[in-house]
PDB file of N, CA and C in Angstrom:
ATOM      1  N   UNK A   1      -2.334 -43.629-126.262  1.00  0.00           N
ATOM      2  CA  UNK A   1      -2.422 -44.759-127.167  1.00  0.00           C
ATOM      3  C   UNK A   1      -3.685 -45.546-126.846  1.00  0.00           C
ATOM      4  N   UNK A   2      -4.490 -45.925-127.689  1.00  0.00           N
ATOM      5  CA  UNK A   2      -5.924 -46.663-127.896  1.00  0.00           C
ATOM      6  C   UNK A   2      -5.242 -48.386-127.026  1.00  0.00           C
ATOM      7  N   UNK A   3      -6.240 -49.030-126.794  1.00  0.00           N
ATOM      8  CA  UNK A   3      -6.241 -50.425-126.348  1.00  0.00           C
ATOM      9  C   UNK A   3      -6.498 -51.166-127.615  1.00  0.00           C
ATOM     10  N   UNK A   4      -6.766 -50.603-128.402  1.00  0.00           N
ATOM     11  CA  UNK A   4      -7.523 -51.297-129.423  1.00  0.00           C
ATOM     12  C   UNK A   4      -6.598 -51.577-129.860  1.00  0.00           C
ATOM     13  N   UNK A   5      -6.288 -53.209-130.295  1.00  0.00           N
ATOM     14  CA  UNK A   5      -5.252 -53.958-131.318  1.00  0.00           C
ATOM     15  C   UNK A   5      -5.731 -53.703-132.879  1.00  0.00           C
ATOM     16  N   UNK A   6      -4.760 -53.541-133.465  1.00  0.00           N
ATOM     17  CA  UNK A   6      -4.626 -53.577-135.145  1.00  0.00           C
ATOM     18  C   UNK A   6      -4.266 -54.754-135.609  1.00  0.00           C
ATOM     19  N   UNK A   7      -4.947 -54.788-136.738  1.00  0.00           N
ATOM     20  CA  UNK A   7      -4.481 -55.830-137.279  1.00  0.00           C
ATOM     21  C   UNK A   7      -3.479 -55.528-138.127  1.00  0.00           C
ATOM     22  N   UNK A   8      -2.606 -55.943-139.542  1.00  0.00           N
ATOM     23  CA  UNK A   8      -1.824 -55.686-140.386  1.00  0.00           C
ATOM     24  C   UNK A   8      -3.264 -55.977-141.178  1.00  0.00           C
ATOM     25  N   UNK A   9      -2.612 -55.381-142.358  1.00  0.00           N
ATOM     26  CA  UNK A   9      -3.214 -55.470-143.682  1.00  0.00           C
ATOM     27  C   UNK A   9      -2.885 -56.623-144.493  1.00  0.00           C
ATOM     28  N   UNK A  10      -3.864 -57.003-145.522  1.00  0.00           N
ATOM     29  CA  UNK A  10      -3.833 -58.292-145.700  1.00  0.00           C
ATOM     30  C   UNK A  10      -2.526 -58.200-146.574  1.00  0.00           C
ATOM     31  N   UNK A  11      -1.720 -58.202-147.334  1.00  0.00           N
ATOM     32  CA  UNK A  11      -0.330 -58.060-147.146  1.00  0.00           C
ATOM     33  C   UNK A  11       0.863 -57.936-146.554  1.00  0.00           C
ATOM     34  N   UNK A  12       0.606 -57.878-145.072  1.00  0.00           N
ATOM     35  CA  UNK A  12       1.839 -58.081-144.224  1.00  0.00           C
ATOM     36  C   UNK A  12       2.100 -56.603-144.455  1.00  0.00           C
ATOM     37  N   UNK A  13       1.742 -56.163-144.823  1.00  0.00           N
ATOM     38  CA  UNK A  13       2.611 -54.672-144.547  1.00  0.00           C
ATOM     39  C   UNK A  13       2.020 -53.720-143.243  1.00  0.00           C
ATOM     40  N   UNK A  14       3.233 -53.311-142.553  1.00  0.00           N
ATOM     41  CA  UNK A  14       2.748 -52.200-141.349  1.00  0.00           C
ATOM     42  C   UNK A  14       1.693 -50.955-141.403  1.00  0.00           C
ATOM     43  N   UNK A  15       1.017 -50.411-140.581  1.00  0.00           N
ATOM     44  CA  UNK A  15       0.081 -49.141-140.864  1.00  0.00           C
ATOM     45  C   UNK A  15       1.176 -48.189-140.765  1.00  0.00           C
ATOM     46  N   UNK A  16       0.519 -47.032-141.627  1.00  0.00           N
ATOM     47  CA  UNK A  16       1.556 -45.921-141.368  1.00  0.00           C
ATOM     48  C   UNK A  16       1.218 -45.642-139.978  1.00  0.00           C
ATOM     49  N   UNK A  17       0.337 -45.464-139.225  1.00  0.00           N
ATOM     50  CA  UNK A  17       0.959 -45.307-138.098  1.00  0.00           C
ATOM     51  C   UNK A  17       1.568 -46.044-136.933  1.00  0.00           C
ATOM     52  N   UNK A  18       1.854 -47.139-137.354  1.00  0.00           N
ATOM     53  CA  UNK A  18       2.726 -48.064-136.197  1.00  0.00           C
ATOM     54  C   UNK A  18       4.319 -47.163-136.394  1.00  0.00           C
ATOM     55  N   UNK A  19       4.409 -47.076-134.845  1.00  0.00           N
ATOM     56  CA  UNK A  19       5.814 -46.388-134.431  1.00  0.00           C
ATOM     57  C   UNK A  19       6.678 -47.321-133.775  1.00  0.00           C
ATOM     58  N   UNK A  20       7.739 -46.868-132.892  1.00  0.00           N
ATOM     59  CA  UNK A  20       8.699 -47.248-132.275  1.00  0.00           C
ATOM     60  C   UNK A  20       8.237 -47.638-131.081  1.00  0.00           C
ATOM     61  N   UNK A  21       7.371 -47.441-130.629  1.00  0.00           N
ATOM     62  CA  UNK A  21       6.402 -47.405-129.528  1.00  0.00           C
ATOM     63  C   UNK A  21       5.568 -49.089-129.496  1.00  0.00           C
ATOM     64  N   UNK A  22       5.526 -49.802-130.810  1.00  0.00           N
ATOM     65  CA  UNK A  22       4.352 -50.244-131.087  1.00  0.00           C
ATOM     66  C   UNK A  22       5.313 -51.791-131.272  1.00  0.00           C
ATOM     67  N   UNK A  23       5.103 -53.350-131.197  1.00  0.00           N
ATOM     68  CA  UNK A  23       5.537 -54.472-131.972  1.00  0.00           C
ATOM     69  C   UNK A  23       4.401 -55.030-133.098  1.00  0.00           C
ATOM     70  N   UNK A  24       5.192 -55.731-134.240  1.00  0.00           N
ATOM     71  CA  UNK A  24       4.037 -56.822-134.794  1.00  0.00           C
ATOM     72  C   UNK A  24       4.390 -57.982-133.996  1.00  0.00           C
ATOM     73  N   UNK A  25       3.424 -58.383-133.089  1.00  0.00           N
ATOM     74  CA  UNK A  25       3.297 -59.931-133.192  1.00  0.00           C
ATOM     75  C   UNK A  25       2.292 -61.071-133.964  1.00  0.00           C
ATOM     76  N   UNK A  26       2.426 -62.492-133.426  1.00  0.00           N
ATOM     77  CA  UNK A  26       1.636 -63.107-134.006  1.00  0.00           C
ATOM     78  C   UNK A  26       0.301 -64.054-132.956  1.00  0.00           C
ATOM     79  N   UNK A  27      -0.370 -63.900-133.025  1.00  0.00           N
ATOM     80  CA  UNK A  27      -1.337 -65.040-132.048  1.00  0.00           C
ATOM     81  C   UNK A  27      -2.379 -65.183-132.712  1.00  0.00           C
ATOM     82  N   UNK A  28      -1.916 -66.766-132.423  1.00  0.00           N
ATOM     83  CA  UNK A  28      -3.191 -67.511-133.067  1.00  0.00           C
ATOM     84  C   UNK A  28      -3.313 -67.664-134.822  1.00  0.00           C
ATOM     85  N   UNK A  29      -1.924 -66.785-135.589  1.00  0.00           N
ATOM     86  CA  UNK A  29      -1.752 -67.067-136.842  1.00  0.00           C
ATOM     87  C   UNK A  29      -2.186 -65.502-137.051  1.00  0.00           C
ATOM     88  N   UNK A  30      -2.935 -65.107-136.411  1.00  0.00           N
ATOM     89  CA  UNK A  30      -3.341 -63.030-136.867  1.00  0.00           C
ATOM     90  C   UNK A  30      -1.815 -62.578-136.032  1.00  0.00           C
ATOM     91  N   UNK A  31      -1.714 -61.508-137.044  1.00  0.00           N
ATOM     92  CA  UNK A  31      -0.965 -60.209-136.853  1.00  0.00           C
ATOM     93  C   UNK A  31      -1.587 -59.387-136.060  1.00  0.00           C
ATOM     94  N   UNK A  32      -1.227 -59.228-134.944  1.00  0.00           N
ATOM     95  CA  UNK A  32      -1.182 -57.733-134.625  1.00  0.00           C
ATOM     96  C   UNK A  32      -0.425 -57.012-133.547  1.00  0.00           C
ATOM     97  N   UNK A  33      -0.639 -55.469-134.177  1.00  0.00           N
ATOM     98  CA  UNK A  33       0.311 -54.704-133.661  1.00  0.00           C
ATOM     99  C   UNK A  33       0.103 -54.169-132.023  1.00  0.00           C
ATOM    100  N   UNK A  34       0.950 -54.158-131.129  1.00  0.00           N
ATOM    101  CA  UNK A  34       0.435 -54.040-129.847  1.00  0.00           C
ATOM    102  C   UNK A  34       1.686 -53.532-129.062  1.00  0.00           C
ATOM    103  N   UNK A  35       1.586 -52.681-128.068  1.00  0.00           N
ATOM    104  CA  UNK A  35       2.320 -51.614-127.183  1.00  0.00           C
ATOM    105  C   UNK A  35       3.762 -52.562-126.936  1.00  0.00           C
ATOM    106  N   UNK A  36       4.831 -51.739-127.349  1.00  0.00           N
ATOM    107  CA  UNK A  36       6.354 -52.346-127.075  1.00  0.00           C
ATOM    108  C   UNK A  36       5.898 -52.308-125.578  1.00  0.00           C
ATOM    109  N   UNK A  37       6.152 -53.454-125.204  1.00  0.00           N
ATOM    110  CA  UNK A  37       6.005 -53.445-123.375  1.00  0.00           C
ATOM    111  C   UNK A  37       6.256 -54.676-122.872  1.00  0.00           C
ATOM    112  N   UNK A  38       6.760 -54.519-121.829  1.00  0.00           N
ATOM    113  CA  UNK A  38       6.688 -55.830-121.195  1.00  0.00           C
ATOM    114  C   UNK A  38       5.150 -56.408-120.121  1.00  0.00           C
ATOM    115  N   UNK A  39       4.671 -57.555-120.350  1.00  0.00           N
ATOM    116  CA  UNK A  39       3.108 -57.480-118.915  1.00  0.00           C
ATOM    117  C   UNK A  39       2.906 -59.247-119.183  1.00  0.00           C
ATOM    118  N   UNK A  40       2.051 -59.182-117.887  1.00  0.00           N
ATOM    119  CA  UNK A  40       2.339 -60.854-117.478  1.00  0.00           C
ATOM    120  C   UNK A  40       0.894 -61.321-118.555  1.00  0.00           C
ATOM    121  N   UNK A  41       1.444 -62.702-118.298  1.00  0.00           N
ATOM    122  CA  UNK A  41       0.077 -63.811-119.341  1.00  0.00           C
ATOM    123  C   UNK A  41      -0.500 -63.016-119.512  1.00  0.00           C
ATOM    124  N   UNK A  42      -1.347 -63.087-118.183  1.00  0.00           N
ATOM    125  CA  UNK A  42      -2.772 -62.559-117.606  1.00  0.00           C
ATOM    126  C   UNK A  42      -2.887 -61.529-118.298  1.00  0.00           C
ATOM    127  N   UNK A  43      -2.051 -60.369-118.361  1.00  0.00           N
ATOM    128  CA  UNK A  43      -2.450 -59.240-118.686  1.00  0.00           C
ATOM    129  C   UNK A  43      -2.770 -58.809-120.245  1.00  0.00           C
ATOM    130  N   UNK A  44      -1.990 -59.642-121.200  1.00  0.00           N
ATOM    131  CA  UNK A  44      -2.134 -59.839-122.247  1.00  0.00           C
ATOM    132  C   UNK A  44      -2.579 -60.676-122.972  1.00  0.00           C
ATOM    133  N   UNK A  45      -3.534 -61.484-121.933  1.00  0.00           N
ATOM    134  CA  UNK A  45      -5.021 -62.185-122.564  1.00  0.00           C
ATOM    135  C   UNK A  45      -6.097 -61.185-122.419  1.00  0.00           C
ATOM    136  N   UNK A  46      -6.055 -60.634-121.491  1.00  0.00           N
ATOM    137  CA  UNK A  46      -7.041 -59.297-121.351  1.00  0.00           C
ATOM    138  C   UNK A  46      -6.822 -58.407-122.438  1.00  0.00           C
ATOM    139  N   UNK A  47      -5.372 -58.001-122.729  1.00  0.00           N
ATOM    140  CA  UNK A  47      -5.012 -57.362-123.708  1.00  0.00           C
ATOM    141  C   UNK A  47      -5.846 -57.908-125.394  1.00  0.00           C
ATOM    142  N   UNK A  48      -6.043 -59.012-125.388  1.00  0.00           N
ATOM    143  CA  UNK A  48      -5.691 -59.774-126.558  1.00  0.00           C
ATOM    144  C   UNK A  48      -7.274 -60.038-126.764  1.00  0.00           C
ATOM    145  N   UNK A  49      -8.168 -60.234-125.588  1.00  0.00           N
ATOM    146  CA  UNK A  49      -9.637 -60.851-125.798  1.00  0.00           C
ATOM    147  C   UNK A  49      -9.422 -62.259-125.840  1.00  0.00           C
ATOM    148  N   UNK A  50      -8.321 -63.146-125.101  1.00  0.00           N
ATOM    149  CA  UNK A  50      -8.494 -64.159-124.743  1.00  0.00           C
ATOM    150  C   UNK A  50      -8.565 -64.427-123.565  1.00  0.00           C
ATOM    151  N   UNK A  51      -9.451 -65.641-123.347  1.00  0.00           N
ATOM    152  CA  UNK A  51     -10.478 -66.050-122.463  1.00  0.00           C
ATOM    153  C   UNK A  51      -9.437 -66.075-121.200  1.00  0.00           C
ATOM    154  N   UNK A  52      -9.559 -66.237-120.139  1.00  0.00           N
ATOM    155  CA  UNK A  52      -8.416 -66.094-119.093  1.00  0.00           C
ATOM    156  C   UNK A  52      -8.459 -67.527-118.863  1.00  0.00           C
ATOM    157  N   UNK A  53      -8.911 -68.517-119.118  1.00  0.00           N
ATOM    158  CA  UNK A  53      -9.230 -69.959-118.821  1.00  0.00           C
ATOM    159  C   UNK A  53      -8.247 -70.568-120.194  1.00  0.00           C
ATOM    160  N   UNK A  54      -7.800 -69.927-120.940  1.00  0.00           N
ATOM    161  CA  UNK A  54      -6.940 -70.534-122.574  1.00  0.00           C
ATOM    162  C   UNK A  54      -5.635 -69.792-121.493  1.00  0.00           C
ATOM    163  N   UNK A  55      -4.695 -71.107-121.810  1.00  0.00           N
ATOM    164  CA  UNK A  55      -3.255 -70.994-121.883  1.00  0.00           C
ATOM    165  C   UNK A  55      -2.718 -70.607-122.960  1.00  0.00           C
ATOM    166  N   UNK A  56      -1.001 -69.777-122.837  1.00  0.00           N
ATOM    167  CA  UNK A  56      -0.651 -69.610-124.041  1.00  0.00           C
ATOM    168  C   UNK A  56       0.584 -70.014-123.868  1.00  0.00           C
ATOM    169  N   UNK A  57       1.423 -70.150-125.251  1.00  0.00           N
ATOM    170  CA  UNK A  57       2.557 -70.773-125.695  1.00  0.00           C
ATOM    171  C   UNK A  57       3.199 -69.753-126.349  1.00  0.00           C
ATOM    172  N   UNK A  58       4.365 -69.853-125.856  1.00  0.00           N
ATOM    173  CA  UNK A  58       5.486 -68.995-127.113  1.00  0.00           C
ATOM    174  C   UNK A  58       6.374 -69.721-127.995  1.00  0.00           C
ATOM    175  N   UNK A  59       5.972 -69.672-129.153  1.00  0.00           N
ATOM    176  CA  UNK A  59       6.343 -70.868-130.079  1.00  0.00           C
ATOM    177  C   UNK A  59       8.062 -70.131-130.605  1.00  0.00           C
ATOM    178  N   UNK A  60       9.193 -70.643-130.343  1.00  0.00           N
ATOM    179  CA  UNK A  60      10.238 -70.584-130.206  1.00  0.00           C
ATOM    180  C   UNK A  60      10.875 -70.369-131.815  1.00  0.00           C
ATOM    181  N   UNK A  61      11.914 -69.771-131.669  1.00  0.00           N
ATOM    182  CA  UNK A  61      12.597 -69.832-133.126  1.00  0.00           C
ATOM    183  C   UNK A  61      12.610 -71.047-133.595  1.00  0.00           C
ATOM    184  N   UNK A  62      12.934 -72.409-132.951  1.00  0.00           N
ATOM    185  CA  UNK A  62      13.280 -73.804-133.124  1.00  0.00           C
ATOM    186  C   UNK A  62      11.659 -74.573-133.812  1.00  0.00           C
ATOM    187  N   UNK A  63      11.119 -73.501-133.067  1.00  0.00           N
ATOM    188  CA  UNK A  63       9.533 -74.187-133.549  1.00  0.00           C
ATOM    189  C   UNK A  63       9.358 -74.584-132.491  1.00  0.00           C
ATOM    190  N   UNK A  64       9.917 -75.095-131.405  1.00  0.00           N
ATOM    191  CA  UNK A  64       9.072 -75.663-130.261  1.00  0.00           C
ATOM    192  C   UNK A  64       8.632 -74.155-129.267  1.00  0.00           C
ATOM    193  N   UNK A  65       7.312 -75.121-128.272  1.00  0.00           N
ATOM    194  CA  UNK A  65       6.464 -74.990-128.177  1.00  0.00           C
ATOM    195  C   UNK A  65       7.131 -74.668-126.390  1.00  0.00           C
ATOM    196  N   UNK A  66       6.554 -73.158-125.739  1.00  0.00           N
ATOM    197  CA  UNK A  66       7.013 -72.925-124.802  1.00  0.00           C
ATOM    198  C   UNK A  66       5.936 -72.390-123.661  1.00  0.00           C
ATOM    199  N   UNK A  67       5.061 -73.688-122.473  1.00  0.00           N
ATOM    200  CA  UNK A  67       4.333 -72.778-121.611  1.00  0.00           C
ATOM    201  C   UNK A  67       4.483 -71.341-121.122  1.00  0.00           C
ATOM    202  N   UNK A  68       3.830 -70.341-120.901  1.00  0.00           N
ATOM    203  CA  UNK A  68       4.360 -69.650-120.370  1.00  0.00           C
ATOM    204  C   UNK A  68       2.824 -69.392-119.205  1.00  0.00           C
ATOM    205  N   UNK A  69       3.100 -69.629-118.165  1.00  0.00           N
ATOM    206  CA  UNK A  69       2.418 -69.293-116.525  1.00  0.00           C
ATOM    207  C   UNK A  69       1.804 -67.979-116.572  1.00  0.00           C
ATOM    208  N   UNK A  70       0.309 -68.219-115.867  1.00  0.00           N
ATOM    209  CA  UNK A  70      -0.198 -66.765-115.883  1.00  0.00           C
ATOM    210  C   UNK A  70       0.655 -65.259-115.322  1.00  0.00           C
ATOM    211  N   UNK A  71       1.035 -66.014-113.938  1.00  0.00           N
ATOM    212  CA  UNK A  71       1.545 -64.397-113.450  1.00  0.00           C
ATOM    213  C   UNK A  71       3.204 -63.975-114.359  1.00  0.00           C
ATOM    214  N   UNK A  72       3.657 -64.948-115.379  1.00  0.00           N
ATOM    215  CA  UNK A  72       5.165 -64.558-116.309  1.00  0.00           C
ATOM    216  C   UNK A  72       4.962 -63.643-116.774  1.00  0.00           C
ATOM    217  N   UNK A  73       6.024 -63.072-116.899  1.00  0.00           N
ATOM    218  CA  UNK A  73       6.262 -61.747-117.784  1.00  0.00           C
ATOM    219  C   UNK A  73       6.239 -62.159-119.360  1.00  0.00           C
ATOM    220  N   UNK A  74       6.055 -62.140-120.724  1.00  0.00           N
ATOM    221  CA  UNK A  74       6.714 -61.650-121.517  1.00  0.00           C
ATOM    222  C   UNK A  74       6.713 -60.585-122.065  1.00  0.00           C
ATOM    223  N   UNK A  75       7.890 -60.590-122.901  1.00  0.00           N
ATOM    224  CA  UNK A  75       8.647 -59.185-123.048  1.00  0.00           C
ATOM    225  C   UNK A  75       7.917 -58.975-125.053  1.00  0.00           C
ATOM    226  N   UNK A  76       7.152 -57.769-125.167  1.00  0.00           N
ATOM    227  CA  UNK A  76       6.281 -57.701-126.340  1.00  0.00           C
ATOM    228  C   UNK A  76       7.338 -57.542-127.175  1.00  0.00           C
ATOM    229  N   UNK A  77       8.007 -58.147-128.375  1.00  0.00           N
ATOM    230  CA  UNK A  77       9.102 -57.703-129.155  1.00  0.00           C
ATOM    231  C   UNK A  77       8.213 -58.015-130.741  1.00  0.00           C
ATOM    232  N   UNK A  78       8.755 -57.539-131.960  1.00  0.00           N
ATOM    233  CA  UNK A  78       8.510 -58.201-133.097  1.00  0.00           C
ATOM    234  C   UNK A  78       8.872 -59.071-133.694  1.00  0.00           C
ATOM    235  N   UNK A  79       8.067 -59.958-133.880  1.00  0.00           N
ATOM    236  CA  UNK A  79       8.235 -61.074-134.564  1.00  0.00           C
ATOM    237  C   UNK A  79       7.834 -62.364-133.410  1.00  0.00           C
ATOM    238  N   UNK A  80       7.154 -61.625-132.041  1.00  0.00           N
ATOM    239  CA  UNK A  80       6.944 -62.695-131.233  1.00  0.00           C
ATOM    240  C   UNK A  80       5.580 -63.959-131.745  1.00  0.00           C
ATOM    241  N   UNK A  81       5.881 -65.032-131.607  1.00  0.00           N
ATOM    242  CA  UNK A  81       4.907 -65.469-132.089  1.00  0.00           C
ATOM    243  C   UNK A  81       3.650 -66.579-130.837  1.00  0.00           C
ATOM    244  N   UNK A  82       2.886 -66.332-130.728  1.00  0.00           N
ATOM    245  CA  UNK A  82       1.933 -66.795-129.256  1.00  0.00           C
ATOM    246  C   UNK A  82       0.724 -67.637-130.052  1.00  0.00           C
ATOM    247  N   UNK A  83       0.437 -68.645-129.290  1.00  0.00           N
ATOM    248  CA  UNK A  83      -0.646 -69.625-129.832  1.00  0.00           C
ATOM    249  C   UNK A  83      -1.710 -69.633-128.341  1.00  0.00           C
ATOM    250  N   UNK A  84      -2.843 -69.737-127.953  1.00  0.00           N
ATOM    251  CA  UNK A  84      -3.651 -69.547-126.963  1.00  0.00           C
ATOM    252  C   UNK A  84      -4.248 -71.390-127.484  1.00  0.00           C
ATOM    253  N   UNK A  85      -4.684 -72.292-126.433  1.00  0.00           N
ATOM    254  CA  UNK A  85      -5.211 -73.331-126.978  1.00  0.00           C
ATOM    255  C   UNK A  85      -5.709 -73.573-124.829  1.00  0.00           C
ATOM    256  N   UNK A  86      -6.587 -74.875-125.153  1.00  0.00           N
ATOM    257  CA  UNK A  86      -7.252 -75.162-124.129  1.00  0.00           C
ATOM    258  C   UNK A  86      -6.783 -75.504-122.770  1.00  0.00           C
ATOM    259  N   UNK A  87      -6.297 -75.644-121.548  1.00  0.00           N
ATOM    260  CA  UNK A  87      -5.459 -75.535-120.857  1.00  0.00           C
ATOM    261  C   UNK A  87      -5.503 -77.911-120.391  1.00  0.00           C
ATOM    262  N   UNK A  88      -4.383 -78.055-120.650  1.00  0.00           N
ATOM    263  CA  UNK A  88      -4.570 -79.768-120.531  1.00  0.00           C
ATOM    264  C   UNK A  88      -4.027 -79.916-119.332  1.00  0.00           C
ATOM    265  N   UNK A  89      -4.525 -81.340-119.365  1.00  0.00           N
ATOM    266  CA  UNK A  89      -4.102 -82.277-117.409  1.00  0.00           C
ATOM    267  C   UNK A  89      -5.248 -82.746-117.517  1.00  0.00           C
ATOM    268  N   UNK A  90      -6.351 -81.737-117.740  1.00  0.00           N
ATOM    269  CA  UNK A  90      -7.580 -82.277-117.151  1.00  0.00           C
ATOM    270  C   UNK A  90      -7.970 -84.041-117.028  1.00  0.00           C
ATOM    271  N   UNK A  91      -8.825 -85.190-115.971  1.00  0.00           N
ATOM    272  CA  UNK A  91      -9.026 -85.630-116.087  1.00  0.00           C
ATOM    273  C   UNK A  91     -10.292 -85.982-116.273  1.00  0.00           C
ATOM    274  N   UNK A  92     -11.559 -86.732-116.986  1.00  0.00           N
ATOM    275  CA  UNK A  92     -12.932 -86.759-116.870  1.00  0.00           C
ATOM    276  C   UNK A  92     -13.150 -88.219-115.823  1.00  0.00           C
TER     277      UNK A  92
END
């Protein structure tokens, strides 16, 4: 299997070749399709081409808004939905 993420087509509809093998998620508002698997933050900002310095969120069925820590697992399912944004606390 390629590293390379797919996108969906501009209709929401799946490629014929996404399998059982494969989830749609969402980040950042794009679709795409990426290895049923479980792997930490980290690994799926690398995965994703986000910056390792952007935090991400797993935005919940409820709609709220859920840190999730670099070394966490999540679990790749469909319909997951992930937002990447600037990492806060900081003070100037």
């Amino acid at each position: 299997m390629s590293n390379v993420l797919e996108k969906q087509d501009a209709g929401g509809d799946r490629r014929p070749d996404k399998d059982d093998k494969t989830v749609t998620i969402t980040v950042d508002g794009e679709q795409r399709i990426v290895p049923k698997t479980k792997m930490t933050a980290t690994e799926l900002k690398a995965l994703l081409g986000i910056a390792a310095t952007q935090a991400i969120d797993v935005v919940e069925e409820d709609g709220t808004f859920r840190p999730v820590a670099d070394d966490e697992d999540i679990k790749l399912r469909d319909g997951l939905v992930l937002v990447s944004h600037g990492r806060g606390g900081a003070s100037s």
